[in-house]
Protein backbone atom coordinates (compact mmCIF):
# COMPACT_ATOMS: atom_id res chain seq x y z
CA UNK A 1 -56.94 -41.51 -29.63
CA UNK A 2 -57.02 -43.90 -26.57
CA UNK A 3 -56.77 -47.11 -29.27
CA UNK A 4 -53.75 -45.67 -31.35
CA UNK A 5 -51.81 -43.28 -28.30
CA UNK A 6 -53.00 -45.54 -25.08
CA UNK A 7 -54.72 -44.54 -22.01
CA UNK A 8 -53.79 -41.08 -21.39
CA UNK A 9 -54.14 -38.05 -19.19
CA UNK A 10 -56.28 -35.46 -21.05
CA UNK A 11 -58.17 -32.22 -20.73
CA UNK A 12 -61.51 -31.17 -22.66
CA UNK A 13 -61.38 -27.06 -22.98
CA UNK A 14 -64.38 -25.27 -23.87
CA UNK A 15 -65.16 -21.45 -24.32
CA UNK A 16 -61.65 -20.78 -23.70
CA UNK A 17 -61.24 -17.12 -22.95
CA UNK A 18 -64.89 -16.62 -22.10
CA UNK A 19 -67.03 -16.39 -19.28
CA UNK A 20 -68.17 -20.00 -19.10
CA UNK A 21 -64.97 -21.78 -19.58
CA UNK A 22 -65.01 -25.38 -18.95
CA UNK A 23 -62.51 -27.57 -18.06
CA UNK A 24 -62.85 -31.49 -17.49
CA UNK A 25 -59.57 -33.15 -16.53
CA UNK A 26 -58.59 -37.02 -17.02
CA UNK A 27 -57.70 -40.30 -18.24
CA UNK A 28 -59.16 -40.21 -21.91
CA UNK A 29 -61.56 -43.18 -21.00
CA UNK A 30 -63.12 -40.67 -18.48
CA UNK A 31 -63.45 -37.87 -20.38
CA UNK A 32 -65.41 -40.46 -23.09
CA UNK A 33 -67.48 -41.10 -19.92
CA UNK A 34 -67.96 -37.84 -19.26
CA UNK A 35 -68.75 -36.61 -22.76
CA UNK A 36 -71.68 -39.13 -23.02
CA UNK A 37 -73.58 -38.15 -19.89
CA UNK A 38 -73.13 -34.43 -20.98
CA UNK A 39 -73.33 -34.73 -24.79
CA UNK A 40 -70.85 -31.83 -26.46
CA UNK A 41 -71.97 -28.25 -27.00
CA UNK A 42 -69.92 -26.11 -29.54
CA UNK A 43 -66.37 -26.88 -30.31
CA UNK A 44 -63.40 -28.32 -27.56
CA UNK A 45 -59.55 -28.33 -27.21
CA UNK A 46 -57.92 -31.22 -26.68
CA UNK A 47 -54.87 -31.22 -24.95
CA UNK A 48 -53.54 -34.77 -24.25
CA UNK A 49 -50.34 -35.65 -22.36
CA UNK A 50 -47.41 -36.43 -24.07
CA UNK A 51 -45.35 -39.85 -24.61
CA UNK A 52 -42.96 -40.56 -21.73
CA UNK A 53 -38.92 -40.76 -22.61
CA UNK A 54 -39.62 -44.60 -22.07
CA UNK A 55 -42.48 -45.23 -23.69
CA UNK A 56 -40.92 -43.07 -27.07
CA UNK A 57 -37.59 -45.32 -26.16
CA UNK A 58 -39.45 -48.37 -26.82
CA UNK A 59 -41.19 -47.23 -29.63
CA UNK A 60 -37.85 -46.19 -31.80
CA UNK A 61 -36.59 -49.70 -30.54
CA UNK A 62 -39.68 -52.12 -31.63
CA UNK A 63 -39.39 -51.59 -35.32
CA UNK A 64 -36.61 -53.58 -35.78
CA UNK A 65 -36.46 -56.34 -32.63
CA UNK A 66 -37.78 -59.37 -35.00
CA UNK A 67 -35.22 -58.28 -37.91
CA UNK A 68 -31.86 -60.15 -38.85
CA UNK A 69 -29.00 -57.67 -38.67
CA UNK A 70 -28.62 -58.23 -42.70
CA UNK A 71 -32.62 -56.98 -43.03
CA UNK A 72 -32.08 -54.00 -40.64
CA UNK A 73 -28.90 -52.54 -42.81
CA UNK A 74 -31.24 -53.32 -45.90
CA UNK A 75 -34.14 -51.34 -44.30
CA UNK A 76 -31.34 -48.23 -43.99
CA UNK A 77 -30.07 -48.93 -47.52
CA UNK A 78 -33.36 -49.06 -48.91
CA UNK A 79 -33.99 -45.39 -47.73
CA UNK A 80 -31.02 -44.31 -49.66
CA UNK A 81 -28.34 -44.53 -47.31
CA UNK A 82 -24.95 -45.82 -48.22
CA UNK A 83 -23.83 -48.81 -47.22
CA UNK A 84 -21.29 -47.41 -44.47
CA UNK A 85 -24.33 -45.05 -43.31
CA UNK A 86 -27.39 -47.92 -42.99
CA UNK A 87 -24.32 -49.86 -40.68
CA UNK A 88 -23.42 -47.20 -38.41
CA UNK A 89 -27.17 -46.33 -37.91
CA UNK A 90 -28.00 -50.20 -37.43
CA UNK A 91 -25.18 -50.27 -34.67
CA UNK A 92 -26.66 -46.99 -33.15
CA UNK A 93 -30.53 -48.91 -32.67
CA UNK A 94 -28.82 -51.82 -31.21
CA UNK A 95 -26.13 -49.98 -28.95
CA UNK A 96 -23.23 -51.81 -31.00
CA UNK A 97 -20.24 -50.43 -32.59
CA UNK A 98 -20.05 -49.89 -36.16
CA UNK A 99 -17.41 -52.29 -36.04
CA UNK A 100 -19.39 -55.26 -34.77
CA UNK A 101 -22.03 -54.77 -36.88
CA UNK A 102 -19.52 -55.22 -40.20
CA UNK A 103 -17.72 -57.92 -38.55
CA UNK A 104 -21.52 -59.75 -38.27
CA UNK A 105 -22.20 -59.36 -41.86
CA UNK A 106 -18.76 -60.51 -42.78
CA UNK A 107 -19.29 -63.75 -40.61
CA UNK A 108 -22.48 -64.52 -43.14
């Protein structure tokens, strides 16, 4: 989780709902630390924070930062929009009008 999500808060949950509940609350590298000086005993839930509005703002941005404009509308196309759809959403990633982004692939 920590290599594919990043370095998150987390809790380990055991024998929810029972008389020896257990709790341990953390970054996920310190709950790793913690599960291998007290090795696991039955089963845990895992509840791990979530992505921040920044961090998921970045994420739907990234894909497509290294791509011409032409390759972005062809990425959109090639999911089975139209040609008027894959533009408009192209101009929505990079905060452009739909406009601009026609008048761009005219210029080429």
């Amino acid at each position: 989780m920590r290599e594919v999500l990043g370095e998150r808060k987390a809790v380990l949950a055991r024998e929810l709902t029972k008389r020896y509940e257990e709790f341990v609350r953390g970054r996920l590298s310190e709950c790793l630390e913690w599960l291998e000086e007290h090795p696991p005993l039955g089963e845990y839930c895992i509840v791990l924070e979530g992505i921040s509005a920044e961090e998921e703002r970045r994420e739907r941005e990234a894909w497509w930062q290294d791509m011409r404009l032409d390759e972005h509308v062809a990425h959109y196309e090639g999911e089975g929009m139209s040609r008027k759809e894959a533009m408009k959403k192209a101009a929505s990633d990079r905060g452009v009008s739909k406009r601009d982004i026609y008048n761009a692939l005219l210029e080429k």
